[in-house]
Protein backbone atom coordinates (compact mmCIF):
# COMPACT_ATOMS: atom_id res chain seq x y z
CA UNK A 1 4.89 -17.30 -73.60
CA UNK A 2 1.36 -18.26 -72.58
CA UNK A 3 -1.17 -16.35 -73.47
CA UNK A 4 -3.83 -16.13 -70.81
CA UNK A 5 -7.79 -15.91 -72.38
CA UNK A 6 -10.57 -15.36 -70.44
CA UNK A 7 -13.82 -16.56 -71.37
CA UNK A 8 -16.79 -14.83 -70.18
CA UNK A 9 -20.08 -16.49 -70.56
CA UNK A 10 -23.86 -15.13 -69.98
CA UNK A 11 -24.53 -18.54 -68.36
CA UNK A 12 -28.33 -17.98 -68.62
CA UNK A 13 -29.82 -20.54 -71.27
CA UNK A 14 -27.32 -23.05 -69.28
CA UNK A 15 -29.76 -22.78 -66.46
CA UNK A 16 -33.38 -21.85 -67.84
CA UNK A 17 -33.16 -24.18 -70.77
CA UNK A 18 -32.90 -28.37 -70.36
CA UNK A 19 -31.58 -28.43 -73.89
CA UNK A 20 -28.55 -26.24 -73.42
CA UNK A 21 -28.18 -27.68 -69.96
CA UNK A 22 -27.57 -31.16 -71.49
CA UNK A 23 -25.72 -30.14 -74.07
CA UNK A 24 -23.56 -28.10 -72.05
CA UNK A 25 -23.64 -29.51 -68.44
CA UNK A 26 -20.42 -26.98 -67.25
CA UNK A 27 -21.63 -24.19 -69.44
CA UNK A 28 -21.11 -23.07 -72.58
CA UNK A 29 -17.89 -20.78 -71.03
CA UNK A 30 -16.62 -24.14 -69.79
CA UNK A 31 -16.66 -25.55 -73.15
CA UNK A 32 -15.22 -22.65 -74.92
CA UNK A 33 -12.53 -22.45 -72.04
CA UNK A 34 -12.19 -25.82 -72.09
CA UNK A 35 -11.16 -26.40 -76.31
CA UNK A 36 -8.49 -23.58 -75.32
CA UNK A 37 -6.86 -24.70 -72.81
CA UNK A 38 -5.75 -28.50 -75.08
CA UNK A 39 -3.53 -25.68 -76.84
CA UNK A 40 -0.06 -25.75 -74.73
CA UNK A 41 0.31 -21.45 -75.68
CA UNK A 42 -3.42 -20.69 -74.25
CA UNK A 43 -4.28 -20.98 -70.41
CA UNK A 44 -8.06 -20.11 -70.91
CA UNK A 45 -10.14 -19.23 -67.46
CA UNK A 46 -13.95 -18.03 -67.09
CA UNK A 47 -16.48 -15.51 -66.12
CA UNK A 48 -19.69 -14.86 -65.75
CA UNK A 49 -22.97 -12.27 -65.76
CA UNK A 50 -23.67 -13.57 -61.97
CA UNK A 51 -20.45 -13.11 -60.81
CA UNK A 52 -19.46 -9.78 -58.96
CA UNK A 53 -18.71 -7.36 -61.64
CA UNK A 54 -20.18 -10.00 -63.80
CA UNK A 55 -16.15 -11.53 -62.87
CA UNK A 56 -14.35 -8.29 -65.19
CA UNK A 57 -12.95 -6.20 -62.03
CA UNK A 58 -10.04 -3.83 -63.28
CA UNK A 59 -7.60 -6.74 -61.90
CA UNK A 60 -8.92 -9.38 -64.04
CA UNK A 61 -9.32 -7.45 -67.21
CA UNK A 62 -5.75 -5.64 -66.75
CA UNK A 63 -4.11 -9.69 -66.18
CA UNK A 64 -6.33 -10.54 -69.57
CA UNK A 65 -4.33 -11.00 -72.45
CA UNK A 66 -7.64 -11.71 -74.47
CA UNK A 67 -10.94 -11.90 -73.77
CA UNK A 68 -14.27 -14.18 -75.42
CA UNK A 69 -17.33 -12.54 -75.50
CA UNK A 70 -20.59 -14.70 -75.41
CA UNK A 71 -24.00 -13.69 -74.71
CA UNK A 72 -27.89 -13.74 -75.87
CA UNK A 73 -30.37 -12.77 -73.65
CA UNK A 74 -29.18 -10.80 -71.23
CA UNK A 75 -27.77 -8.24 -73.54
CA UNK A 76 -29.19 -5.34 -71.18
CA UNK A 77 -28.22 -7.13 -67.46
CA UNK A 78 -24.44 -6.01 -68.53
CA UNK A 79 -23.39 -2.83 -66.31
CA UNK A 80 -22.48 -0.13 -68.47
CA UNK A 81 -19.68 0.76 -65.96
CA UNK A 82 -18.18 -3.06 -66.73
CA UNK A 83 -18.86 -2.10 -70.72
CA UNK A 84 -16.82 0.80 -70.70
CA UNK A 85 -13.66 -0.95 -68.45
CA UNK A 86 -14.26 -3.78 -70.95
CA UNK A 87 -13.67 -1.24 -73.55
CA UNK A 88 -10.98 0.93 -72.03
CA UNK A 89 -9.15 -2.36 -72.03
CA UNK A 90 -9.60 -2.95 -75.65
CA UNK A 91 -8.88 0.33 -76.57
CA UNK A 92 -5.46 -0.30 -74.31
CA UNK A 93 -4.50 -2.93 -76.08
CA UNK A 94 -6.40 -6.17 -74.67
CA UNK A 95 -7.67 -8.63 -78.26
CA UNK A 96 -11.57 -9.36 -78.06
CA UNK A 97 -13.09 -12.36 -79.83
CA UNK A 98 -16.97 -11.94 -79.73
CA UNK A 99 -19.18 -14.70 -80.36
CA UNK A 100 -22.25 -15.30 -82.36
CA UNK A 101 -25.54 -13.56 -80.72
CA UNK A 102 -22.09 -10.83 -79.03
CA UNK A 103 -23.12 -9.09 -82.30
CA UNK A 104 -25.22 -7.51 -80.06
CA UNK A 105 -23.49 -6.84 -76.59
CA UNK A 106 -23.24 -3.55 -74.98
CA UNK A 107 -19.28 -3.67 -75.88
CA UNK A 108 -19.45 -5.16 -79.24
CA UNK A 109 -21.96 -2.29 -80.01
CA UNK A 110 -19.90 0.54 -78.48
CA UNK A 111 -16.79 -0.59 -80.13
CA UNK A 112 -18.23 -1.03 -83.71
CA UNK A 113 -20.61 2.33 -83.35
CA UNK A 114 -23.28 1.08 -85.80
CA UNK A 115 -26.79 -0.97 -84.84
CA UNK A 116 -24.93 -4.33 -85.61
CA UNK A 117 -28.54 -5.89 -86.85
CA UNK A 118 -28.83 -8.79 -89.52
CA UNK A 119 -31.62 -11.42 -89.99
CA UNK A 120 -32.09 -14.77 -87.74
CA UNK A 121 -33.83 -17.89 -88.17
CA UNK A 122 -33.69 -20.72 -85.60
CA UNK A 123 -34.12 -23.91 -88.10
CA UNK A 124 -31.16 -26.42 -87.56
CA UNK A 125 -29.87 -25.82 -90.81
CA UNK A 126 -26.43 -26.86 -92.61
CA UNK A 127 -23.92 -24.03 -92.77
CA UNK A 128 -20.92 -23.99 -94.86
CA UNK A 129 -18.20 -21.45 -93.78
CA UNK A 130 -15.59 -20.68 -96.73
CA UNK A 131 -12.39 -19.16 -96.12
CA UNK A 132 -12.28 -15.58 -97.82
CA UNK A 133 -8.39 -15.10 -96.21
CA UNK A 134 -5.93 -17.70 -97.34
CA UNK A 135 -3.21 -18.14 -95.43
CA UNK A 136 -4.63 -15.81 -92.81
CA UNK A 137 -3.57 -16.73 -89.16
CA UNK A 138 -6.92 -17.17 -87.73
CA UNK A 139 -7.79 -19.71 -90.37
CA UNK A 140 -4.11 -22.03 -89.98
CA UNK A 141 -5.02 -25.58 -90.29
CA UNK A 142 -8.34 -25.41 -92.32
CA UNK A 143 -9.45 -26.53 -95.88
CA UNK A 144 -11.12 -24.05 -98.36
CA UNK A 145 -14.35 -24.71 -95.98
CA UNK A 146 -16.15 -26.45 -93.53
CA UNK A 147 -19.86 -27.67 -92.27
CA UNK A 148 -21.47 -27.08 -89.53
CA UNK A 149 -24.75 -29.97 -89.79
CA UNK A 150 -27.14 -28.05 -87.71
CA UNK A 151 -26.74 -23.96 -87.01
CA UNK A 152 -28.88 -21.32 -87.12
CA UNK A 153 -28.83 -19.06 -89.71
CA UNK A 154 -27.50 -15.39 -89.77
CA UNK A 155 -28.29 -13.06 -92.91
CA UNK A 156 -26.57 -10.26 -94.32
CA UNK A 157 -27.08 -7.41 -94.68
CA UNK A 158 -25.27 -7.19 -91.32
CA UNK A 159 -24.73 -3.88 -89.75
CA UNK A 160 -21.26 -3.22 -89.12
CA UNK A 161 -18.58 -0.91 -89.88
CA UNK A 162 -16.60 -2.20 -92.92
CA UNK A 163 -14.12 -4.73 -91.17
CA UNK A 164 -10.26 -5.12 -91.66
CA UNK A 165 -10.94 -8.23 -93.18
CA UNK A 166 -13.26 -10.65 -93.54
CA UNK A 167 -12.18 -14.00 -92.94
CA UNK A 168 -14.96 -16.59 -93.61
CA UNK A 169 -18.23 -15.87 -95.19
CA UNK A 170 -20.91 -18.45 -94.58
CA UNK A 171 -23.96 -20.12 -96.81
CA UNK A 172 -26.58 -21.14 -95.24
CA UNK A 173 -29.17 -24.32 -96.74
CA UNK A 174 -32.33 -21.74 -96.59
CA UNK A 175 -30.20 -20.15 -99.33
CA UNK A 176 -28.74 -17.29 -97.37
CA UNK A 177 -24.58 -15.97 -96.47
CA UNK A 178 -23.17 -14.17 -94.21
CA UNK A 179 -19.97 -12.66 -93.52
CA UNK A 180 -19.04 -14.97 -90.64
CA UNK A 181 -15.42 -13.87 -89.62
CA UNK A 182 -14.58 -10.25 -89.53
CA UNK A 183 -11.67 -8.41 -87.82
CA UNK A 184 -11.03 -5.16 -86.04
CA UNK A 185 -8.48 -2.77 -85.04
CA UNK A 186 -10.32 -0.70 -82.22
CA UNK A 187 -7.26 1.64 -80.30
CA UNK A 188 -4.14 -0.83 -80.01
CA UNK A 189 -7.22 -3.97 -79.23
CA UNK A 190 -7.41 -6.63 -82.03
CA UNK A 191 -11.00 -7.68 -82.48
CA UNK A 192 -12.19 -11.15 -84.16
CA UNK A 193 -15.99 -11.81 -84.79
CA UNK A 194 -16.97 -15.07 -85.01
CA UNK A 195 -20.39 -16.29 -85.63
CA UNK A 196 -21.17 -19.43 -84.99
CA UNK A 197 -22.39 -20.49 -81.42
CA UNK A 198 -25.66 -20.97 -81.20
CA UNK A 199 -26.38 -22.18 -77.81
CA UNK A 200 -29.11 -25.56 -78.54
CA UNK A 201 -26.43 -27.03 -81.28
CA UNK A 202 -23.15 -28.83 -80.70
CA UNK A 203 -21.14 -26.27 -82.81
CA UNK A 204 -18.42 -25.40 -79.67
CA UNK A 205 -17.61 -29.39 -79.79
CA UNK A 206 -16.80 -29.20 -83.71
CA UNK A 207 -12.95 -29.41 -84.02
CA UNK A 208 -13.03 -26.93 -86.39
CA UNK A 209 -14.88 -24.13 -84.17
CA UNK A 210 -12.22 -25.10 -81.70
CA UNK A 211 -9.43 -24.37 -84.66
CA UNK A 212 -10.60 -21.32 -85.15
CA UNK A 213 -11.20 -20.08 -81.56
CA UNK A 214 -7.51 -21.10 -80.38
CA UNK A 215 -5.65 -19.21 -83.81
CA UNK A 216 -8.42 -16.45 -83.54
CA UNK A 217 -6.81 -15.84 -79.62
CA UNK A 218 -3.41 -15.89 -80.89
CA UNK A 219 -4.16 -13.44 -83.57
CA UNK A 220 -6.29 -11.06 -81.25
CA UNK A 221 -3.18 -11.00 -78.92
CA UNK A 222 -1.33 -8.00 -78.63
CA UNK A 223 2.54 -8.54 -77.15
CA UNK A 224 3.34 -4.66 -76.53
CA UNK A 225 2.31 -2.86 -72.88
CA UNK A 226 -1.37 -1.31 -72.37
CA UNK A 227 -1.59 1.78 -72.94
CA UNK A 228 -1.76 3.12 -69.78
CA UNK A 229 -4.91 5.75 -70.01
CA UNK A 230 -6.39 5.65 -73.62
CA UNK A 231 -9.41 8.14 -73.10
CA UNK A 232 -5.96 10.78 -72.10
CA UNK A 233 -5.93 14.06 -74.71
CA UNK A 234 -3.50 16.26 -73.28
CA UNK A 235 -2.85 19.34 -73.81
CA UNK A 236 1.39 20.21 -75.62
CA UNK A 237 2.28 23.61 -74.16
CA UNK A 238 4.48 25.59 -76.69
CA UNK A 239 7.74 25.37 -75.00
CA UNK A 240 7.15 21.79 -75.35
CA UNK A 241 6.35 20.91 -79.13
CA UNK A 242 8.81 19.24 -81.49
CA UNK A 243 9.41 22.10 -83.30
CA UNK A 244 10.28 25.33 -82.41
CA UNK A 245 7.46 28.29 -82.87
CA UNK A 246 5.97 31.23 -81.77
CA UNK A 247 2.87 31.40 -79.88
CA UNK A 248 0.22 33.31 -82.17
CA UNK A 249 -3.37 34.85 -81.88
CA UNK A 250 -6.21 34.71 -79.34
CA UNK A 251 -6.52 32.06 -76.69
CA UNK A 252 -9.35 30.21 -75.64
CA UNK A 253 -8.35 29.66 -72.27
CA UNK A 254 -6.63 32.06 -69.90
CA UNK A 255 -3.27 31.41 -68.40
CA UNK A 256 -3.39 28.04 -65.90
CA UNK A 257 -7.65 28.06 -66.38
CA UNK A 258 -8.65 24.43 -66.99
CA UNK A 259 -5.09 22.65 -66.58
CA UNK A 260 -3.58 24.46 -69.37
CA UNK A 261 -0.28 26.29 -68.86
């Protein structure tokens, strides 16, 4: 079975910035999309902020087995009506793999329900990223660690609900770590954070980066149906429950008022 990713990119410092432009000439997205789709079990497409429905209709998102989250300054240009389908689909079962500055999108944010904060500096330093999860799927083919020459740096503490596990945690040369692979069970969605990316270094290029994006798709991908409305509460009349019983005491609701029986 292939499993079909879709990588949506904020494709803004692509075309403001010379840097990422040269770096990146088909976007970062393309890159990303690009690594994937050299593993025969990933067909990887893309999407954008500029596209209609920044490119996540209800079509694209329900034919999305998993979907790669990265963006930076346009954190607030995301329609909140995309950011809930985004999350509906999570919560239905779609995996989500948010990169680096996707600590803080709109969905990354809903779906962790904390500030998701941490401390930044832009400095080109070294970053070593040790596995914390051995044998763990997302981290098939590694060493103990890896280096990333130039990155920059993240700092704990970072403010986000106590994962499911933390895969990698990362020093940085300024003398900083950070907890630099975390997953997340959000509904029937698996969700990877990943934090390297940033957008004026090489880092999607490194062959290990690309290791880690193609297991952390397979790992975020969920084989059973969507669930078909995950938001749905409905109400079990009495005739209906598991058990037999007897209705007893005062109702809220009269007979048939509000959908109930």
């Amino acid at each position: 079975m292939t499993l079909r990713a879709l990588v949506w990119g904020e494709n803004v410092h692509e075309q403001n910035n010379r840097i990422v432009a040269e770096l990146y000439p088909k976007g970062m997205h393309q890159c990303i999309a690009d690594a994937l789709n050299t593993d025969p079990d990933i067909s990887a497409s893309t999407a954008t902020l500029q596209q209609p429905e920044h490119g996540l209709s209800e079509d694209r998102l329900a034919e999305t087995d998993v979907l790669l989250w990265w963006g930076h300054a346009a954190h607030g240009d995301v329609s909140d009506e995309v950011v809930e389908r985004v999350c509906d689909a999570v919560w239905s079962g779609m995996g989500m793999v948010f990169l680096h500055s996707a600590h803080f999108a709109k969905p990354f944010k809903r779906l962790m329900g904390a500030p998701c904060n941490l401390s930044w500096r832009e400095a080109g330093e070294r970053e070593r990223l040790w596995v914390t999860s051995r044998n763990h799927p997302i981290t098939k083919g590694l060493g103990d660690s890896f280096e990333l020459e130039m990155e920059e740096m993240y700092g704990e503490p970072f403010g986000v609900p106590e994962p499911l596990e933390t895969v990698f945690i990362s020093w940085f040369q300024g003398g900083e770590v950070f907890r630099s692979g975390l997953t997340y069970k959000r509904g029937a969605g698996n969700i990877f954070y990943f934090r390297p990316g940033h957008e004026t270094y090489p880092t999607y290029y490194n062959p290990n980066v690309q290791t880690v994006l193609k297991n952390g798709v397979k790992w975020a991908f969920n084989p059973l149906a969507r669930i078909a409305d995950p938001n749905a509460a409905p109400n079990v009349p009495v005739e209906q429950a598991p058990e037999k019983i007897e209705e007893r005491g005062p109702k809220l609701h009269a007979e048939g008022e509000d959908g109930f029986r």
